[in-house]
C-alpha atoms as a PDB file:
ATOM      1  CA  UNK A   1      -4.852   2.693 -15.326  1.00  0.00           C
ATOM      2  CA  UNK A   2      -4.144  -1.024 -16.121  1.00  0.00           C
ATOM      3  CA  UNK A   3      -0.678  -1.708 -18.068  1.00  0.00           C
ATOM      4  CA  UNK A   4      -1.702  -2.917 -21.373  1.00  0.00           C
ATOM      5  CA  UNK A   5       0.040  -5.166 -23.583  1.00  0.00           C
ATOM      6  CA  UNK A   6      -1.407  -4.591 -27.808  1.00  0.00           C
ATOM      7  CA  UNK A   7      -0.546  -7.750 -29.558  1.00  0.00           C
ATOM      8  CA  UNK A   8      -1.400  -7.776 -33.512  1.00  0.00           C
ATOM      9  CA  UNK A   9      -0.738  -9.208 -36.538  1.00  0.00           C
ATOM     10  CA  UNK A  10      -0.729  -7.801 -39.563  1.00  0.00           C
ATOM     11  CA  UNK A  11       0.782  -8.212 -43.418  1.00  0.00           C
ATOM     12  CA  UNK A  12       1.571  -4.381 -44.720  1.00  0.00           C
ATOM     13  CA  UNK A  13       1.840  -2.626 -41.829  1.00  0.00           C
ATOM     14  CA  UNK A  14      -1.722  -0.322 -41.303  1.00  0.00           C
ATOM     15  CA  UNK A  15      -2.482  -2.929 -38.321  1.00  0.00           C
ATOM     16  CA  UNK A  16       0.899  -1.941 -36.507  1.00  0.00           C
ATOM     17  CA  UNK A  17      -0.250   1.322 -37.550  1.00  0.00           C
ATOM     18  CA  UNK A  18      -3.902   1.484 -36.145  1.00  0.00           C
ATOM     19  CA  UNK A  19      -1.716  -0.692 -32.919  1.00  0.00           C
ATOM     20  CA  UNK A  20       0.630   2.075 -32.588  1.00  0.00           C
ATOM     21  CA  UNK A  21      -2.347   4.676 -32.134  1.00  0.00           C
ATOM     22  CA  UNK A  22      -4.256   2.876 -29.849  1.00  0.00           C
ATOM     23  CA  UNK A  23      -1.361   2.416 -27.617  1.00  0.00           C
ATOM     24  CA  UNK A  24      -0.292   6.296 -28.062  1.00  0.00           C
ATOM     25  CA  UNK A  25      -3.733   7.541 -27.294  1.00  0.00           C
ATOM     26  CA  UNK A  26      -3.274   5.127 -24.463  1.00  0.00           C
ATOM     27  CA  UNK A  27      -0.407   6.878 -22.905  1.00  0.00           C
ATOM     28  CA  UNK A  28      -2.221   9.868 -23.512  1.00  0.00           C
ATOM     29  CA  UNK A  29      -4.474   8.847 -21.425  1.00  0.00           C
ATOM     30  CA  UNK A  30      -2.313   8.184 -18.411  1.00  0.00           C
ATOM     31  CA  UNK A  31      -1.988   4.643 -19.060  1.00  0.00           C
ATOM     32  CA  UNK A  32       1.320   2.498 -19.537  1.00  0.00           C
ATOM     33  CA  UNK A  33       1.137   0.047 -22.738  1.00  0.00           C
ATOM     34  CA  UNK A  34       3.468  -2.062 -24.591  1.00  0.00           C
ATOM     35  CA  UNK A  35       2.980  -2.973 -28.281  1.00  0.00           C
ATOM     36  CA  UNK A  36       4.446  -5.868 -29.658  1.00  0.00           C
ATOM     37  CA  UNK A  37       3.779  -8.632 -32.928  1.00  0.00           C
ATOM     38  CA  UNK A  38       1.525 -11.175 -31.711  1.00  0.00           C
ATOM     39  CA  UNK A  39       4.176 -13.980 -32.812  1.00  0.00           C
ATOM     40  CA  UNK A  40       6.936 -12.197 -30.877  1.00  0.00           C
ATOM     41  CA  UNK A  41       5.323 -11.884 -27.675  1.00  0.00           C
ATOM     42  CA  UNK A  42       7.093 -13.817 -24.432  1.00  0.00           C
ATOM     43  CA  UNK A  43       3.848 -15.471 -22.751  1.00  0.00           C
ATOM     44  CA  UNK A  44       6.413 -15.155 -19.706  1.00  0.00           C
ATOM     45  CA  UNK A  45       5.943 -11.897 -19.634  1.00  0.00           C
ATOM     46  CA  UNK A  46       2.138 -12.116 -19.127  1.00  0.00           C
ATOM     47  CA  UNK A  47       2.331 -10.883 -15.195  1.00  0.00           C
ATOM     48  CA  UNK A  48       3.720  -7.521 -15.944  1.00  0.00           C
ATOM     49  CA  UNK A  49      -0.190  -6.554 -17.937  1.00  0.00           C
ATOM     50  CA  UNK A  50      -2.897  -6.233 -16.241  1.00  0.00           C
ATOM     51  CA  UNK A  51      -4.604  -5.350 -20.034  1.00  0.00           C
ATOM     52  CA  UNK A  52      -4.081  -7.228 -23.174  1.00  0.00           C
ATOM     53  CA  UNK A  53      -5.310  -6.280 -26.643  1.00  0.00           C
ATOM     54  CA  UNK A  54      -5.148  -8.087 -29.884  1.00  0.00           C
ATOM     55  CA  UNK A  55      -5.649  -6.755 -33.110  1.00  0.00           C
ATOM     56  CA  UNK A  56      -5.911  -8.614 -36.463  1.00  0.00           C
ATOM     57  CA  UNK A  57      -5.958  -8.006 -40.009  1.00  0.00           C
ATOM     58  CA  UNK A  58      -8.240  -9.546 -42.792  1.00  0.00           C
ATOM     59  CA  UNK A  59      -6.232 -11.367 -45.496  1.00  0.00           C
ATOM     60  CA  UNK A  60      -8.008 -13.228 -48.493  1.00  0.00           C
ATOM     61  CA  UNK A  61     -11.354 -13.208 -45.919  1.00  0.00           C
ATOM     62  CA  UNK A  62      -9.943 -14.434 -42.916  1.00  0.00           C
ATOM     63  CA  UNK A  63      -7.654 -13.477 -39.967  1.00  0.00           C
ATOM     64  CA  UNK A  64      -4.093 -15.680 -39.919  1.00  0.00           C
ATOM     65  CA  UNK A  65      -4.453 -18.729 -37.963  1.00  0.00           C
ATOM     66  CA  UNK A  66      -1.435 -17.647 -36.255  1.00  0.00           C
ATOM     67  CA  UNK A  67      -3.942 -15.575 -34.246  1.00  0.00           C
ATOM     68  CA  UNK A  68      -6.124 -17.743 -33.632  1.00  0.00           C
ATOM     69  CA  UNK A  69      -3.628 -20.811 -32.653  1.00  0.00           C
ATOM     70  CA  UNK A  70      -2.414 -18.318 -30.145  1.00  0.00           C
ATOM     71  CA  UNK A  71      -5.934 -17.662 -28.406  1.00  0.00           C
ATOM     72  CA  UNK A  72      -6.427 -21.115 -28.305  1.00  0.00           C
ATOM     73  CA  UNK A  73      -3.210 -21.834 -26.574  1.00  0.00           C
ATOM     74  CA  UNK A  74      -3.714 -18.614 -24.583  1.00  0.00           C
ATOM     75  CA  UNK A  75      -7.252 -18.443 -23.571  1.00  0.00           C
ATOM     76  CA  UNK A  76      -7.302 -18.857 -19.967  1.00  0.00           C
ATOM     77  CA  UNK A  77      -4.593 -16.281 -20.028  1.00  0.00           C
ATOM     78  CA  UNK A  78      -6.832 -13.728 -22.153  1.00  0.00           C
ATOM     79  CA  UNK A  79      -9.485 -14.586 -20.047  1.00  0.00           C
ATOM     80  CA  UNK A  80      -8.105 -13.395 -16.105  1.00  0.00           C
ATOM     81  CA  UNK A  81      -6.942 -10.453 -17.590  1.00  0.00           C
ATOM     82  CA  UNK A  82      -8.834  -7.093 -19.297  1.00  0.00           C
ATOM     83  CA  UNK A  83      -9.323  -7.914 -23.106  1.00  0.00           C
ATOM     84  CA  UNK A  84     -10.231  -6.843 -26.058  1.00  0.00           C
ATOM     85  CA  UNK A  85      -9.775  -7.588 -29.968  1.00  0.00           C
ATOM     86  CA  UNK A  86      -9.410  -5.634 -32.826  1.00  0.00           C
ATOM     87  CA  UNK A  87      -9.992  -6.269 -36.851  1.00  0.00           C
ATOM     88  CA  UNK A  88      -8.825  -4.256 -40.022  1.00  0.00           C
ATOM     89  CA  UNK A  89     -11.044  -4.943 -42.726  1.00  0.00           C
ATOM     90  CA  UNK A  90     -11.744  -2.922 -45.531  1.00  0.00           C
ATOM     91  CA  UNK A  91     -15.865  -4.231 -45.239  1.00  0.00           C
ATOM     92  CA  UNK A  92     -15.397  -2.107 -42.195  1.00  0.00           C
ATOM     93  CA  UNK A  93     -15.711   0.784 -44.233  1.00  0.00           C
ATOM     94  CA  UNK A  94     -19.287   0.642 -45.121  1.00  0.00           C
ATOM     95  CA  UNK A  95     -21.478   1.995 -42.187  1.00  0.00           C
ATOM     96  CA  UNK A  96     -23.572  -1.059 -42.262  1.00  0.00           C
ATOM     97  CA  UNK A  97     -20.636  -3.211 -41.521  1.00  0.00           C
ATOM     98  CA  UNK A  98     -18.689  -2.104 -38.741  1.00  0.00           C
ATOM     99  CA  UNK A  99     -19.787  -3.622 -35.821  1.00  0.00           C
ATOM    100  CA  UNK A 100     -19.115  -6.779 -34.344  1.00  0.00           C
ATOM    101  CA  UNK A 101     -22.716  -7.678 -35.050  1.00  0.00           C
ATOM    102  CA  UNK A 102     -22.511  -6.569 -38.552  1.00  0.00           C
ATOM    103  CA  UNK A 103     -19.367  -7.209 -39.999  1.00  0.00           C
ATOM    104  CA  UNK A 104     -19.161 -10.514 -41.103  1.00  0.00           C
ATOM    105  CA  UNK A 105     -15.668 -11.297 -41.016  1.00  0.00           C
ATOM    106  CA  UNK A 106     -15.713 -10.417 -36.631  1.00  0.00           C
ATOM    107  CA  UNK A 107     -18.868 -12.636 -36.317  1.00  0.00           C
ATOM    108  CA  UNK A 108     -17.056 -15.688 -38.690  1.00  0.00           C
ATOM    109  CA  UNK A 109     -13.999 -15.181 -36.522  1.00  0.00           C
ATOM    110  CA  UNK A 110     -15.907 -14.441 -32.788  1.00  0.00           C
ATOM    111  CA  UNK A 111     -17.834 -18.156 -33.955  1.00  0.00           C
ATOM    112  CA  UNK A 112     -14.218 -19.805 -34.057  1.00  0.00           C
ATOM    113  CA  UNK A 113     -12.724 -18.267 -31.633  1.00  0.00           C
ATOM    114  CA  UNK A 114     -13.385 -20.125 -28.029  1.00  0.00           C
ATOM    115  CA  UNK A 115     -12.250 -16.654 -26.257  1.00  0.00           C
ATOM    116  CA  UNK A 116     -14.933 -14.062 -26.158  1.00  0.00           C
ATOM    117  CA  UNK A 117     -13.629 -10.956 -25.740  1.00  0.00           C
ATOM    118  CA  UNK A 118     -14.818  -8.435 -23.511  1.00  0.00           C
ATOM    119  CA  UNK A 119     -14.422  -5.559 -26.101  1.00  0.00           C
ATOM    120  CA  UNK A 120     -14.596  -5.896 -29.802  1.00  0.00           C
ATOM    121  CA  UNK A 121     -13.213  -2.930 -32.263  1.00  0.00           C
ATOM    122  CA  UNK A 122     -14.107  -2.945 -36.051  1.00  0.00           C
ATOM    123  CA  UNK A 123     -11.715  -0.634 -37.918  1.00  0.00           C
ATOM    124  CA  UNK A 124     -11.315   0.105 -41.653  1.00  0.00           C
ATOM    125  CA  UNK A 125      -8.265  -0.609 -43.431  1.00  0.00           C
ATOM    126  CA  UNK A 126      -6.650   0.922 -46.256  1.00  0.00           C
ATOM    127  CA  UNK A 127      -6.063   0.176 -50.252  1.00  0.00           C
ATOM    128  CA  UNK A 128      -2.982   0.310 -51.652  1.00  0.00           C
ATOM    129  CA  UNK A 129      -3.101  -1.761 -54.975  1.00  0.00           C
ATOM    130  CA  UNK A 130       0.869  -1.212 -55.710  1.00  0.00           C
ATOM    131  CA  UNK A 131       1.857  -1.964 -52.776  1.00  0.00           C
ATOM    132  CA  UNK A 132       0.220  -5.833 -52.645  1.00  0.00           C
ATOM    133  CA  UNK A 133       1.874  -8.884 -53.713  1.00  0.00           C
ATOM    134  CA  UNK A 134       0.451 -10.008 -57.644  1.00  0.00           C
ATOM    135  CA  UNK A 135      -2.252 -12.879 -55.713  1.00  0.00           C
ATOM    136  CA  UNK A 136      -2.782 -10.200 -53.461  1.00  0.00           C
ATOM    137  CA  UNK A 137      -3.935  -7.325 -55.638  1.00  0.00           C
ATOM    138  CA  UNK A 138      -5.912  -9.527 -57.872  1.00  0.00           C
ATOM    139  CA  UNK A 139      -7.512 -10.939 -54.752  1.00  0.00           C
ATOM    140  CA  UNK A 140      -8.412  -7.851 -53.024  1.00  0.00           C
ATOM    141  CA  UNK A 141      -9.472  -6.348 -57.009  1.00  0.00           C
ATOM    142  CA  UNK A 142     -11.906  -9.188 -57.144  1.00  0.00           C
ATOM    143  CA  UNK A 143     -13.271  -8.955 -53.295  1.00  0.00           C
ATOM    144  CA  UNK A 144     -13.997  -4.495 -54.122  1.00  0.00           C
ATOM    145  CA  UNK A 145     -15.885  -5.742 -57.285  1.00  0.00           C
ATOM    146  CA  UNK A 146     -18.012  -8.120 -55.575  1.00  0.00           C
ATOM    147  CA  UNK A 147     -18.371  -5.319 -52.574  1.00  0.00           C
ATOM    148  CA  UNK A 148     -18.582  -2.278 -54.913  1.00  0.00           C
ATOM    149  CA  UNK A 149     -15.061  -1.055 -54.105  1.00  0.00           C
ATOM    150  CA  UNK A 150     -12.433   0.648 -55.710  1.00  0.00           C
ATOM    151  CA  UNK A 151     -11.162  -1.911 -58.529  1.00  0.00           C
ATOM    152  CA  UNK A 152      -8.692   0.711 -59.943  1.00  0.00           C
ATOM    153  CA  UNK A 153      -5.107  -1.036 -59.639  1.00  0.00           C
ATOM    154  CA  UNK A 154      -3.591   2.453 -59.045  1.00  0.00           C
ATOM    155  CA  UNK A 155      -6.336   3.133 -55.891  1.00  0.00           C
ATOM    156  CA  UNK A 156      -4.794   4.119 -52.815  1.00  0.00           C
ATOM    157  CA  UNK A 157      -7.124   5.231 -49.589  1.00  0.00           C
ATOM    158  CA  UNK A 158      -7.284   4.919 -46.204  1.00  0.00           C
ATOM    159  CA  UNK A 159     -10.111   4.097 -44.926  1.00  0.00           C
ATOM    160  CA  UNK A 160      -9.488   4.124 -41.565  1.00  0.00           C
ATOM    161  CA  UNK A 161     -11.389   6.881 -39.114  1.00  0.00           C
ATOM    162  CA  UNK A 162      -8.805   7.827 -36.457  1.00  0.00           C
ATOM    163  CA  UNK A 163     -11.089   9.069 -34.408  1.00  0.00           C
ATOM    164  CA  UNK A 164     -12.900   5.960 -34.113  1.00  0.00           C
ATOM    165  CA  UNK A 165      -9.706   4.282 -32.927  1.00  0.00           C
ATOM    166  CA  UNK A 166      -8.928   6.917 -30.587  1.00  0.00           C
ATOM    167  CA  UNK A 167     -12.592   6.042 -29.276  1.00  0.00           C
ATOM    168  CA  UNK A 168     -11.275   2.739 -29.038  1.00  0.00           C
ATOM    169  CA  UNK A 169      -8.636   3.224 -27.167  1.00  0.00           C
ATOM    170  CA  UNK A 170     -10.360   5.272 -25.038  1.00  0.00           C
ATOM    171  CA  UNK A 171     -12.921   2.011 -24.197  1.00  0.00           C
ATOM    172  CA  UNK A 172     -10.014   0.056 -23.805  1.00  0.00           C
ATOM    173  CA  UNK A 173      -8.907   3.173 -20.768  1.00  0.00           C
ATOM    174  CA  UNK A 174     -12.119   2.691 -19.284  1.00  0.00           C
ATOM    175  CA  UNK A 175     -12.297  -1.269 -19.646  1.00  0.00           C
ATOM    176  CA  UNK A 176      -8.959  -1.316 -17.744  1.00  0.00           C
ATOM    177  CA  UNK A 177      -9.550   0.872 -15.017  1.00  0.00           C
ATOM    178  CA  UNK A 178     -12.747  -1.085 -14.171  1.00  0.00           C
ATOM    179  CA  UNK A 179     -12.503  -3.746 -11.297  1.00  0.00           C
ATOM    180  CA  UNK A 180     -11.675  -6.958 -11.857  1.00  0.00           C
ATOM    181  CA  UNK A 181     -10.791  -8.995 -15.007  1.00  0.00           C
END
């Protein structure tokens, strides 16, 4: 299997944590991989993966621009190598919206975006009111009204299915020990 490089950014830490899964179900899988914060990343380092994964979190209804800004400046990169991109987004958690084609925050992003990737993952976040900045909270509060979330500033779930990113990672396996990029 392919070495694979997981790039993400994230703001409280359940993106590292969905990253760090993926990459352990990875190695589980017989495969080397290498997970490291998308803004930390040495682009000299690119010819050691023969993989690369980024994963992104949802903040106030978008992904950071730091992502994006580096898939711009990276494309051609992303693109002669196995790829794939992940969200976290707590729309993800309704059945109806947690597909590239039906989660509107992928599609908004994949229509910006001038990389394609060859895999797309739609993942589930978590809530944790307490642990959110003040904007933060009152943000997210606001967003689970209008989506018929939790609003309760003391709510704290995961929504994340694990097995769904183990599935994921598992694609990823099977993207990277395909031919050619």
């Amino acid at each position: 299997m392919a070495k694979t490089l997981i790039l993400y950014h994230g703001i409280y830490g359940h993106t590292r944590k969905i990253a760090e899964t993926i990459e352990s179900e990875l190695h589980r899988l017989g495969g080397p991989a290498d997970l490291v914060p998308i803004t930390e990343w040495n682009v000299d380092e690119a010819g050691r993966y023969q993989a690369i994964v980024i994963g992104a979190a949802i903040r106030n209804g978008k992904h950071n621009r730091v992502v994006l800004e580096f898939i711009r400046k990276h494309r051609a990169l992303l693109e002669s190598k196995h790829n794939a991109f992940f969200s976290v987004n707590l729309v993800a958690r309704k059945a109806e919206k947690n597909t590239a084609e039906t989660n509107p925050y992928v599609k908004a992003f994949l229509n910006r975006s001038p990389w394609q990737p060859q895999l797309v993952g739609v993942i589930a976040g978590n809530l944790d009111y307490q642990r959110y900045r003040f904007f933060d909270r009152h943000v997210i509060r606001f967003i689970m009204t209008l989506t018929g979330g939790p609003t309760d500033l003391n709510t704290k779930v995961e929504f994340t299915d694990w097995d769904r990113v183990r599935s994921f990672a598992a694609e990823i396996a099977a993207l990277s020990t395909a031919g050619g990029a």
